[in-house]
C-alpha atoms as a PDB file:
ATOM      1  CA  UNK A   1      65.923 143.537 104.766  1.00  0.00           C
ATOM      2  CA  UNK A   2      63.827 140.217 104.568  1.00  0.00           C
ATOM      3  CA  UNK A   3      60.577 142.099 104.292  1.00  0.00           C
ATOM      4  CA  UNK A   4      61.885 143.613 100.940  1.00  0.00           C
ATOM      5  CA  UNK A   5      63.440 140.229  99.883  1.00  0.00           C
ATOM      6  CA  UNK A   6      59.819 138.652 100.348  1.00  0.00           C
ATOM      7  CA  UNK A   7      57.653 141.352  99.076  1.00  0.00           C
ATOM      8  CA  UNK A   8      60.489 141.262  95.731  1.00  0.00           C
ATOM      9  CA  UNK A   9      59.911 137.278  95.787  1.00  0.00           C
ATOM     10  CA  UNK A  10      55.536 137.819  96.087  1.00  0.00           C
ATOM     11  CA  UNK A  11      56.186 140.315  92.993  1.00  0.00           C
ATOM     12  CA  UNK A  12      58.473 138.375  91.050  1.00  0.00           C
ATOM     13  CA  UNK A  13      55.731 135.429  91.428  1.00  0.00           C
ATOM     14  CA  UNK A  14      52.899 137.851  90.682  1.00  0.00           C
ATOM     15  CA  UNK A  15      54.197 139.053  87.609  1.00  0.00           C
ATOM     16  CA  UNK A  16      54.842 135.085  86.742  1.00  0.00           C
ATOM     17  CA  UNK A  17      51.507 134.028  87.332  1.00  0.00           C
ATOM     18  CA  UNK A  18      50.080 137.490  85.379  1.00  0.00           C
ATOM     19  CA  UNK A  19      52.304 136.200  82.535  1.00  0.00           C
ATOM     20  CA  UNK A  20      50.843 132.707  82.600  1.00  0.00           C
ATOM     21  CA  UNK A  21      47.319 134.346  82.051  1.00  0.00           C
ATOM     22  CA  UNK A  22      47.765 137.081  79.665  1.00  0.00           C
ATOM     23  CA  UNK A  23      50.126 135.053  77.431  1.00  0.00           C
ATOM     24  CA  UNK A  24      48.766 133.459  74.398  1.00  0.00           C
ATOM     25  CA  UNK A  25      49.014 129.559  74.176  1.00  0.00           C
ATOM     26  CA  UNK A  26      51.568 129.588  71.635  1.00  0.00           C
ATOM     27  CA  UNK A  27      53.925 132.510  74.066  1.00  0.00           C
ATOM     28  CA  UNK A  28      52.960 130.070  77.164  1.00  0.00           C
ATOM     29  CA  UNK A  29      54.328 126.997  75.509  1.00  0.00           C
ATOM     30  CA  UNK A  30      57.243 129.036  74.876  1.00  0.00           C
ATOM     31  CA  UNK A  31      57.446 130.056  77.985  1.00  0.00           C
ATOM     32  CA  UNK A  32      56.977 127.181  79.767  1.00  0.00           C
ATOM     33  CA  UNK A  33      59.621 125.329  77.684  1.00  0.00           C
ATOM     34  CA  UNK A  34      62.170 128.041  78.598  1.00  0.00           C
ATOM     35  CA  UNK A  35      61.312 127.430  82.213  1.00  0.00           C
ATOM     36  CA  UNK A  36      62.498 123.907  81.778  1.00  0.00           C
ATOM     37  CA  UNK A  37      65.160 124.601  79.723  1.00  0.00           C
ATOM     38  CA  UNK A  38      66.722 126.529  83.029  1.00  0.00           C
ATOM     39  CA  UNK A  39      65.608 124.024  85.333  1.00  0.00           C
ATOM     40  CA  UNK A  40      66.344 121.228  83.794  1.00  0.00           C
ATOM     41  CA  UNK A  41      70.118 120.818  84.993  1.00  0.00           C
ATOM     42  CA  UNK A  42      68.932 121.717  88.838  1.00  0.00           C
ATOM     43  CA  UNK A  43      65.910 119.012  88.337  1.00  0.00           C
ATOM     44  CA  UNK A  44      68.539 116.595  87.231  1.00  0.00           C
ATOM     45  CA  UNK A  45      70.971 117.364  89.749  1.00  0.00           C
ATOM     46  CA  UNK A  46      68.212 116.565  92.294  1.00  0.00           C
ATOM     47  CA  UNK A  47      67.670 113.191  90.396  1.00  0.00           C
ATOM     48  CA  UNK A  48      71.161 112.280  90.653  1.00  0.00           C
ATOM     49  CA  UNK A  49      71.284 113.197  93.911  1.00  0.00           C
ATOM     50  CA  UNK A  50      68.408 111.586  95.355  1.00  0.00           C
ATOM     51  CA  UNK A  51      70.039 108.417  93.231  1.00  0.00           C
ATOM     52  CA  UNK A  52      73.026 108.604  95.384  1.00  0.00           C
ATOM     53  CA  UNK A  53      71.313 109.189  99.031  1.00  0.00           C
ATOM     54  CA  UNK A  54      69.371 105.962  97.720  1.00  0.00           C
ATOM     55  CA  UNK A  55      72.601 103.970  96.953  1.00  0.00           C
ATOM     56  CA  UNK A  56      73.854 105.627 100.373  1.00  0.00           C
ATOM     57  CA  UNK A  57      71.063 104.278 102.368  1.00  0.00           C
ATOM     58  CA  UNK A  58      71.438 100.903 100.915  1.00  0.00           C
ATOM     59  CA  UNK A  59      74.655 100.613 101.171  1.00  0.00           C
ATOM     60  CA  UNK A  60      74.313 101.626 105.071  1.00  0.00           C
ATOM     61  CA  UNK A  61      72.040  98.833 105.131  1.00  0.00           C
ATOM     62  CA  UNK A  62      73.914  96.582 103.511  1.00  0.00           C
ATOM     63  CA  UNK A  63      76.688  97.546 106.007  1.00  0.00           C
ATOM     64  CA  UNK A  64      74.689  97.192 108.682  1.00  0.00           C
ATOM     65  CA  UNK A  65      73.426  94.048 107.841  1.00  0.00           C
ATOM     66  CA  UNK A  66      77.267  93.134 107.251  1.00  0.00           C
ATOM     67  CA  UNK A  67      77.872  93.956 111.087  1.00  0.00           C
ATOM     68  CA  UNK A  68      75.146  91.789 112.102  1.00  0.00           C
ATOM     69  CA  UNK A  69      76.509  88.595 110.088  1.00  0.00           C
ATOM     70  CA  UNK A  70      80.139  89.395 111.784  1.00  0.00           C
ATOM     71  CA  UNK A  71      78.406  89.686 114.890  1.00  0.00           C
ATOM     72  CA  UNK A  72      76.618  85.932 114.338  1.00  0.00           C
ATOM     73  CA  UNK A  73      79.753  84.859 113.131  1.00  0.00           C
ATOM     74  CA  UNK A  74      81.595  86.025 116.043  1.00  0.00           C
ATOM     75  CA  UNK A  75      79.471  84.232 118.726  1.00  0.00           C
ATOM     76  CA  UNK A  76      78.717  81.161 116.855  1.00  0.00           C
ATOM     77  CA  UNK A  77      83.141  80.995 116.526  1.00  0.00           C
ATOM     78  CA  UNK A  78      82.921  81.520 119.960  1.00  0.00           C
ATOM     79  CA  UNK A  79      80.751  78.523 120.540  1.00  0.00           C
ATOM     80  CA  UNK A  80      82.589  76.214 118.363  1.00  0.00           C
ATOM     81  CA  UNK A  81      85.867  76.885 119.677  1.00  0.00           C
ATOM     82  CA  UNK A  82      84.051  76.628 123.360  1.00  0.00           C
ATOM     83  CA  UNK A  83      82.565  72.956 122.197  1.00  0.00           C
ATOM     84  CA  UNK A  84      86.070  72.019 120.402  1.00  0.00           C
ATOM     85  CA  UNK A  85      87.957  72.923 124.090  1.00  0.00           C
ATOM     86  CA  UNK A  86      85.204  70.822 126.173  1.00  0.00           C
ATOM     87  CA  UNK A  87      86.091  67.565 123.300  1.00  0.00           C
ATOM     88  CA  UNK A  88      89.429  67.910 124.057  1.00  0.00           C
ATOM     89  CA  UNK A  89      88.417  68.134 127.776  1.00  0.00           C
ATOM     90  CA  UNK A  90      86.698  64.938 127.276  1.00  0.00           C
ATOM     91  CA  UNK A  91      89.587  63.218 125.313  1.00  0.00           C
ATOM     92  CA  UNK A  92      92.106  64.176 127.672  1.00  0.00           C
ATOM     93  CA  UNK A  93      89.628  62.151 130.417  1.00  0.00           C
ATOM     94  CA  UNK A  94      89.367  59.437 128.476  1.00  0.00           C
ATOM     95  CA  UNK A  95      93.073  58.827 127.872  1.00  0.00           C
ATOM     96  CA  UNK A  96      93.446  59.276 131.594  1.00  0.00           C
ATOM     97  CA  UNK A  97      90.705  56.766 132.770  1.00  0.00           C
ATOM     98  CA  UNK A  98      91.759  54.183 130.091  1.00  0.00           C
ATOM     99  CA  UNK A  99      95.547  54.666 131.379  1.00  0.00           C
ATOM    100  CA  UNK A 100      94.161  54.183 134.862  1.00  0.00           C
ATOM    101  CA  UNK A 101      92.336  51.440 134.289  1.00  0.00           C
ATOM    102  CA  UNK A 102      94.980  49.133 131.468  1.00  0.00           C
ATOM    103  CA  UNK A 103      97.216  50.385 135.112  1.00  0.00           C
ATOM    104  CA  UNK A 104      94.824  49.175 137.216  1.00  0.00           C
ATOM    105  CA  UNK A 105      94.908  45.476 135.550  1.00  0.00           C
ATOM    106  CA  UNK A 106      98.553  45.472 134.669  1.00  0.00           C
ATOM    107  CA  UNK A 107     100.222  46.052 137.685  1.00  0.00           C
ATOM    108  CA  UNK A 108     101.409  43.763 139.858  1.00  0.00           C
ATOM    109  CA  UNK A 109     100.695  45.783 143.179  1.00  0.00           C
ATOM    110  CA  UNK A 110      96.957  46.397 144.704  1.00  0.00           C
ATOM    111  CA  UNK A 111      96.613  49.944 144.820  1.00  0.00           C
ATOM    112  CA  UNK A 112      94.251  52.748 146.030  1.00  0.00           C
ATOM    113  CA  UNK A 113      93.441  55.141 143.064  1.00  0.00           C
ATOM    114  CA  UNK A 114      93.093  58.413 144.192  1.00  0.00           C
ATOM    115  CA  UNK A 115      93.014  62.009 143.338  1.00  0.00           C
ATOM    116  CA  UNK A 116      94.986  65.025 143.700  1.00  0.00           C
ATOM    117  CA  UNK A 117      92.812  67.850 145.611  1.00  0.00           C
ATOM    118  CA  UNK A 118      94.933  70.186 147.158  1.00  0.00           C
ATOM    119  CA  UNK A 119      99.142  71.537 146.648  1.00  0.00           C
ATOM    120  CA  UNK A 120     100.632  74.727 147.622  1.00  0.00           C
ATOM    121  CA  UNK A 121     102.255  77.103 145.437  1.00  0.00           C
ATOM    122  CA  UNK A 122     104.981  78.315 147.499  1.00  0.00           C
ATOM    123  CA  UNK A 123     105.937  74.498 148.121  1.00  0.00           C
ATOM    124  CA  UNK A 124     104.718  72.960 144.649  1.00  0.00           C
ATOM    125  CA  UNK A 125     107.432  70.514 144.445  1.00  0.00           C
ATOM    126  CA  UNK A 126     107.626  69.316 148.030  1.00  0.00           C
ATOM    127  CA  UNK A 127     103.765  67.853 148.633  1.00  0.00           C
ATOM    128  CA  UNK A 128     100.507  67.134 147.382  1.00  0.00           C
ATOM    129  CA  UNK A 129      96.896  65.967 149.088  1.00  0.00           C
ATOM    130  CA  UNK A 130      94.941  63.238 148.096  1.00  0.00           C
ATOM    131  CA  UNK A 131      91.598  62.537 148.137  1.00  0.00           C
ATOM    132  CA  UNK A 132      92.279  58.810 150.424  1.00  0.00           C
ATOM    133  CA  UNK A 133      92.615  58.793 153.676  1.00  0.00           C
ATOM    134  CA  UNK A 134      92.912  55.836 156.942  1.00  0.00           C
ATOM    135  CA  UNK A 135      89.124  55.020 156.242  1.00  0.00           C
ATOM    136  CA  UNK A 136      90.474  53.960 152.370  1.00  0.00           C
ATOM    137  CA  UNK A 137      93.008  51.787 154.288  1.00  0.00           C
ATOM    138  CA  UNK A 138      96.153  54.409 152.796  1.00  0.00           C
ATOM    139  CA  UNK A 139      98.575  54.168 155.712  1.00  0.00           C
ATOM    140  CA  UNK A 140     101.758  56.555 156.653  1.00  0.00           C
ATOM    141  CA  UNK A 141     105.088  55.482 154.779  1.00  0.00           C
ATOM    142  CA  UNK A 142     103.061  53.473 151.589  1.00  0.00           C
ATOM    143  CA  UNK A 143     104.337  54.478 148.208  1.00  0.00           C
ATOM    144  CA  UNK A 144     102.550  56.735 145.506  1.00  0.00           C
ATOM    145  CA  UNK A 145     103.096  55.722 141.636  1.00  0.00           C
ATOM    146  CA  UNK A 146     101.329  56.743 138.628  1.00  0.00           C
ATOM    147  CA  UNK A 147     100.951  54.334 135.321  1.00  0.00           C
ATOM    148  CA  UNK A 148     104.215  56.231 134.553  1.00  0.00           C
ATOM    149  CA  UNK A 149     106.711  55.852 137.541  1.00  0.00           C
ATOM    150  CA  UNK A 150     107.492  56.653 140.828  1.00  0.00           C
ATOM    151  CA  UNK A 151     105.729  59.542 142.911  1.00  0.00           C
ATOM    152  CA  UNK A 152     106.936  59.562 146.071  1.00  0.00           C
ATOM    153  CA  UNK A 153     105.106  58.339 149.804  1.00  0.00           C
ATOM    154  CA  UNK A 154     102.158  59.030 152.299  1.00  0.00           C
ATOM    155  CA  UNK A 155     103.714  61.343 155.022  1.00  0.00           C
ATOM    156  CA  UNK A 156     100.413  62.298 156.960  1.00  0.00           C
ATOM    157  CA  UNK A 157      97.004  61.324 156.703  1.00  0.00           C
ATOM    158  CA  UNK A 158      93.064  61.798 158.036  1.00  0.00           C
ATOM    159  CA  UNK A 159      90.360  59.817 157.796  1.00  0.00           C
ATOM    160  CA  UNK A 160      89.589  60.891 154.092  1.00  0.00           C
ATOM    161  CA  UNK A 161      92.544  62.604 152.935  1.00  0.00           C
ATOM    162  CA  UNK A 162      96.569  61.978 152.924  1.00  0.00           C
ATOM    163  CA  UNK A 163      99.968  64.459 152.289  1.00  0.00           C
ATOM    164  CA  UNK A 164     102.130  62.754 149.921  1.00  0.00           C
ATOM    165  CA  UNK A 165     105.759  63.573 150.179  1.00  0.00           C
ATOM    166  CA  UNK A 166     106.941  64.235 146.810  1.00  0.00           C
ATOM    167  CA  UNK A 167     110.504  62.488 145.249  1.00  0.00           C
ATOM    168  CA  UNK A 168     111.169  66.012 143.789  1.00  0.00           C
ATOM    169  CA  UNK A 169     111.764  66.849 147.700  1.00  0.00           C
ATOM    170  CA  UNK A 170     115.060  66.861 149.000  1.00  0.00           C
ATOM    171  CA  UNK A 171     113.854  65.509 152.406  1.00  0.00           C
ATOM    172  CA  UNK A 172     113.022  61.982 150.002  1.00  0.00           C
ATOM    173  CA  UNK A 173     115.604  59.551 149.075  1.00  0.00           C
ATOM    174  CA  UNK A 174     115.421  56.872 147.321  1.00  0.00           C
ATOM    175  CA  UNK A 175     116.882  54.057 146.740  1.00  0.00           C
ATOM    176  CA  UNK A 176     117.962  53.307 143.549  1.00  0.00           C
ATOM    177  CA  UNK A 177     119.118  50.770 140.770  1.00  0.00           C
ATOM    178  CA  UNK A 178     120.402  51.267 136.848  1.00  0.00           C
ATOM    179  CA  UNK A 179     118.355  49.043 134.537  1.00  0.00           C
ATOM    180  CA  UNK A 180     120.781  46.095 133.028  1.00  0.00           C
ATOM    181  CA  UNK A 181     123.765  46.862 135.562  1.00  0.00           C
ATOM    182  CA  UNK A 182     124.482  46.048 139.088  1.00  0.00           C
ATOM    183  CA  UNK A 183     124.985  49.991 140.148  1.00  0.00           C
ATOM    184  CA  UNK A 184     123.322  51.413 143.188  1.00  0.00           C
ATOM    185  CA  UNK A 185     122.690  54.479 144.403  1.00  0.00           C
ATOM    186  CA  UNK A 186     120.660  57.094 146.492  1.00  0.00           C
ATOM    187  CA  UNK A 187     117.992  58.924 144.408  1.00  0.00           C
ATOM    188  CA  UNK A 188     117.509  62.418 145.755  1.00  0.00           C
ATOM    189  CA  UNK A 189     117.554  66.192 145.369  1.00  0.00           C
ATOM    190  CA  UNK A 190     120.305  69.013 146.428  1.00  0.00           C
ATOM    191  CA  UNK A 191     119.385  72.004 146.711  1.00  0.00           C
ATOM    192  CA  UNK A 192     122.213  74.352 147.718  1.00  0.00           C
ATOM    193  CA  UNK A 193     120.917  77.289 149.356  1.00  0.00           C
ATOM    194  CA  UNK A 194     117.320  78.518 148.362  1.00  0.00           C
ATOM    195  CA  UNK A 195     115.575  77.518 145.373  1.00  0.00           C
ATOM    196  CA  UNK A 196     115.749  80.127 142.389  1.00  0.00           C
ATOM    197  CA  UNK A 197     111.565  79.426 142.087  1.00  0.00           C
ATOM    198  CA  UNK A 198     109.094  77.198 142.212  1.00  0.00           C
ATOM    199  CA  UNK A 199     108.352  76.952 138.581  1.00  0.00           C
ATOM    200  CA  UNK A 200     112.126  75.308 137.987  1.00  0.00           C
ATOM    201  CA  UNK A 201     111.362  71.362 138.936  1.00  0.00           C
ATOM    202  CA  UNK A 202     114.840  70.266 140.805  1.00  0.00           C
ATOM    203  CA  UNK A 203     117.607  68.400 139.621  1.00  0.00           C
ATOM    204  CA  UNK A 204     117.026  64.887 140.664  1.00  0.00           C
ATOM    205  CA  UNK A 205     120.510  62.761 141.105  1.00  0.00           C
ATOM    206  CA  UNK A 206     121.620  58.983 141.692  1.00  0.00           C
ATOM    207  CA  UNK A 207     124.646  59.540 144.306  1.00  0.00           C
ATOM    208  CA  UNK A 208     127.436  56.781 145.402  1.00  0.00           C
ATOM    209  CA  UNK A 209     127.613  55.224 141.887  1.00  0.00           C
ATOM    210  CA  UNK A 210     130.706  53.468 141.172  1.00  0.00           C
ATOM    211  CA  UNK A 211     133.428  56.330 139.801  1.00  0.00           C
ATOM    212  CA  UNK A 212     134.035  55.202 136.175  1.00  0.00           C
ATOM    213  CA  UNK A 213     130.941  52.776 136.387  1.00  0.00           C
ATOM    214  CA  UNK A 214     130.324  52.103 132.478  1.00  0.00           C
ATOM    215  CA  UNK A 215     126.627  53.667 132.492  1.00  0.00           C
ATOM    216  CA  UNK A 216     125.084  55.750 129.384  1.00  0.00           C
ATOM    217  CA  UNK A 217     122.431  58.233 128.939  1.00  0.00           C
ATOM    218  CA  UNK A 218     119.522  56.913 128.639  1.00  0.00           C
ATOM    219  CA  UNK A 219     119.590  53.980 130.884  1.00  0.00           C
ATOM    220  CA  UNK A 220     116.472  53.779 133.316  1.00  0.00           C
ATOM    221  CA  UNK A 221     116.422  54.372 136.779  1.00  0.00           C
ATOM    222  CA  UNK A 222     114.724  51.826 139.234  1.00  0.00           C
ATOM    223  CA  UNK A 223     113.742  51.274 142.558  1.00  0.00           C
ATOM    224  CA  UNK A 224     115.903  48.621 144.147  1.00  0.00           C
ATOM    225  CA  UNK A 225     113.525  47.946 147.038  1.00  0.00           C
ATOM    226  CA  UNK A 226     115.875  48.379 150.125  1.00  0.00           C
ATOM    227  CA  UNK A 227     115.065  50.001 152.963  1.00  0.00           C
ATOM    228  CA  UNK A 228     111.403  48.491 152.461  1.00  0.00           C
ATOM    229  CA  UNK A 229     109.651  51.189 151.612  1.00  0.00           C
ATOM    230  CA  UNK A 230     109.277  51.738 147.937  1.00  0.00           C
ATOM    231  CA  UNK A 231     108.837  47.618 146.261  1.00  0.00           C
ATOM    232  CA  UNK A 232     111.600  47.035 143.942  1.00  0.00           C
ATOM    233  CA  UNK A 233     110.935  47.599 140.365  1.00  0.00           C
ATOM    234  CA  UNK A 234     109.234  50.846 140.250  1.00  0.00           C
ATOM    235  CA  UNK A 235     110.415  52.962 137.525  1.00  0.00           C
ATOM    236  CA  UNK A 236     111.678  56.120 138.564  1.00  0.00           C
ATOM    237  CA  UNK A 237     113.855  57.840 135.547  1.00  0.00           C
ATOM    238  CA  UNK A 238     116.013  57.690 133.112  1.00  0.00           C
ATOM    239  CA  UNK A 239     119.836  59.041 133.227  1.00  0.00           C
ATOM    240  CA  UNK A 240     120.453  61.979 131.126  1.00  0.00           C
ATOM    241  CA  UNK A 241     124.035  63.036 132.344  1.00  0.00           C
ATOM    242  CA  UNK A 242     127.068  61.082 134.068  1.00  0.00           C
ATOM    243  CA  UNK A 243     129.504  62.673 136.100  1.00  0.00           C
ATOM    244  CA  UNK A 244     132.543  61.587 137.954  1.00  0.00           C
ATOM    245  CA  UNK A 245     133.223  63.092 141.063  1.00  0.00           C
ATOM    246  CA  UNK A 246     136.642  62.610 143.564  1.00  0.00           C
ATOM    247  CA  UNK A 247     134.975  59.882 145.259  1.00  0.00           C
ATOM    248  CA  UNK A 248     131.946  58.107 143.419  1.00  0.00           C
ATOM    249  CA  UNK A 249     130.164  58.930 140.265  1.00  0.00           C
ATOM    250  CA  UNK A 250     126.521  60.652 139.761  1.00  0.00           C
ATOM    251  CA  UNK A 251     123.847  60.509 137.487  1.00  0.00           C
ATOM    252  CA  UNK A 252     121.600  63.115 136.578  1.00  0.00           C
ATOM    253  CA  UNK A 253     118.070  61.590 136.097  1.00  0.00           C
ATOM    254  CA  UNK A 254     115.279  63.217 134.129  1.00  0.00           C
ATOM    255  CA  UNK A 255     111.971  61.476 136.102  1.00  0.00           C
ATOM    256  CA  UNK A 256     109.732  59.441 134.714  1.00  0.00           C
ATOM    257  CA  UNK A 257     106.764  60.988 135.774  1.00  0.00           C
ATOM    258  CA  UNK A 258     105.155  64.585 135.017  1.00  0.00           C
ATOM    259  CA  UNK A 259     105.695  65.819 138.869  1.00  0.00           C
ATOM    260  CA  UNK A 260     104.002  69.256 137.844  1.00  0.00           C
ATOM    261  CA  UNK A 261     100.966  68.573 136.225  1.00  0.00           C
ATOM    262  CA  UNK A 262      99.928  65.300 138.677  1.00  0.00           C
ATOM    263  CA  UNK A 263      96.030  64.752 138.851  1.00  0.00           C
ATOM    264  CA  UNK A 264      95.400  61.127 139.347  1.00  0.00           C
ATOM    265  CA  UNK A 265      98.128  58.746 141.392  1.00  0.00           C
ATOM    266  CA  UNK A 266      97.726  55.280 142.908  1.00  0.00           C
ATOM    267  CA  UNK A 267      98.842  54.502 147.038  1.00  0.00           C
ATOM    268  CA  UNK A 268     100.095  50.731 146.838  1.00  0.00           C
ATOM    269  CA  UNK A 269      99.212  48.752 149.699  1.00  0.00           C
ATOM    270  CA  UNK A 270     100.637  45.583 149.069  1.00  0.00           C
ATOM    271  CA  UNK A 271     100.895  42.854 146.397  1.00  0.00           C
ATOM    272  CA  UNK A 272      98.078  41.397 144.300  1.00  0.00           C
ATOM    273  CA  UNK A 273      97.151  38.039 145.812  1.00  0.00           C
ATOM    274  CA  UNK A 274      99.107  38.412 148.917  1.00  0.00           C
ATOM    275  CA  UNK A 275      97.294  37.983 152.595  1.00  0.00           C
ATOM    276  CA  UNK A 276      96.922  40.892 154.529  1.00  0.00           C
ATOM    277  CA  UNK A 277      98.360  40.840 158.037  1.00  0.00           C
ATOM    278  CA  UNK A 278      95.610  40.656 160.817  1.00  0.00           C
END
């Protein structure tokens, strides 16, 4: 079947080309016009075809070049936002070394400044380590404080590191003062049972208030200095809830300081100016 289709196609083209020669110029023209005259919509059809593949492959350029630009775009929005989180890395320092240092000069206490390396999760609000230890002259029983408030104390200690007990704890107490009244309490935390989870802080409370003592919210929470371990003046809170109980009242106290996200405390060791015992 294709050997008669090609040997009709080599005598169609045959006869074509015989025609070509045996025409006379004036029959040839004629011809040749009516050849074009049929081919002219298929030779156009190609042209507007071959128009479109061209606007097809420019427009896949075009689109790829498109991807490309997204692509640049991409990583150099990755690299911004990358430099914009390290600023803020570095502004968040520098608000925490100039806090540390207007501390540093402010407070009436001399102090060890040290750093918080180490806290477990399954006991987050109990302890912390430090980075100070006996060789930084941080001793058992000395009280932590940040610029903000009140911490809690040094429980155990090595040469270069030391376990601070933390006031969010219920094995610390604390004792306490309200700001502007003569009302003193315990500062400490009850927890009834086991906790619910670690990422709840505890209700801190001032206990043995005076029943219908006339307190507000709002009030701030001090250490009184008895029982010699934490010096007197310390801020630890501020009340957010009174209640009155069959015996004595209680505040609930919001703390002062951000127990959760701690990173740089201070041990005191004594007061500014004062001799050190031999």
């Amino acid at each position: 079947m294709n050997r008669r289709a090609n040997l009709i196609a080599i005598g169609v083209f045959l006869l074509a080309l015989l025609l070509v020669f045996i025409l006379s110029p004036h029959n040839r023209q004629r011809l040749q016009s009516a050849f074009l005259g049929i081919m002219s919509p298929f030779l156009k059809k190609g042209s507007q075809v071959d128009s479109r593949w061209k606007e097809y492959r420019a427009g896949l350029k075009k689109l790829d070049e498109l991807e490309a630009e997204n692509k640049r775009l991409k990583i150099s929005n990755d690299e911004f936002r990358a430099t914009n989180l390290a600023l803020r890395g570095f502004e968040a320092e520098s608000i925490r070394m100039k806090s540390a240092l207007g501390y540093l000069g402010s407070s009436p206490f001399a102090v060890v400044p040290a750093r918080v390396i180490g806290r477990s999760p399954s006991n987050w609000w109990s302890t912390i380590v430090i980075d100070k230890g006996s060789l930084d002259h941080v001793e058992s029983g000395l009280a932590v404080v940040t610029p903000d408030g009140l911490v809690g104390k040094v429980m155990t200690l090595s040469e270069h590191s030391a376990t601070v007990l933390l006031i969010s704890d219920e094995n610390c107490k604390v004792a306490g003062s309200v700001a502007g009244s003569k009302e003193q309490g315990i500062v400490r935390v009850e927890v009834r049972g086991q906790r619910t989870s670690n990422s709840i802080q505890p209700t801190m409370t001032l206990n043995f208030l005076s029943r219908f003592a006339p307190l507000r919210a709002g009030q701030k929470i001090l250490t009184s200095g008895a029982g010699s371990v934490y010096p007197p003046g310390i801020l630890i809170g501020q009340i957010v809830e009174l209640k009155s109980r069959e015996l004595d009242g209680q505040a609930v106290i919001e703390p002062s300081v951000d127990i959760a996200g701690l990173s740089d405390v201070f041990v005191i060791t004594g007061m500014k100016g004062a001799a050190k015992s031999p």
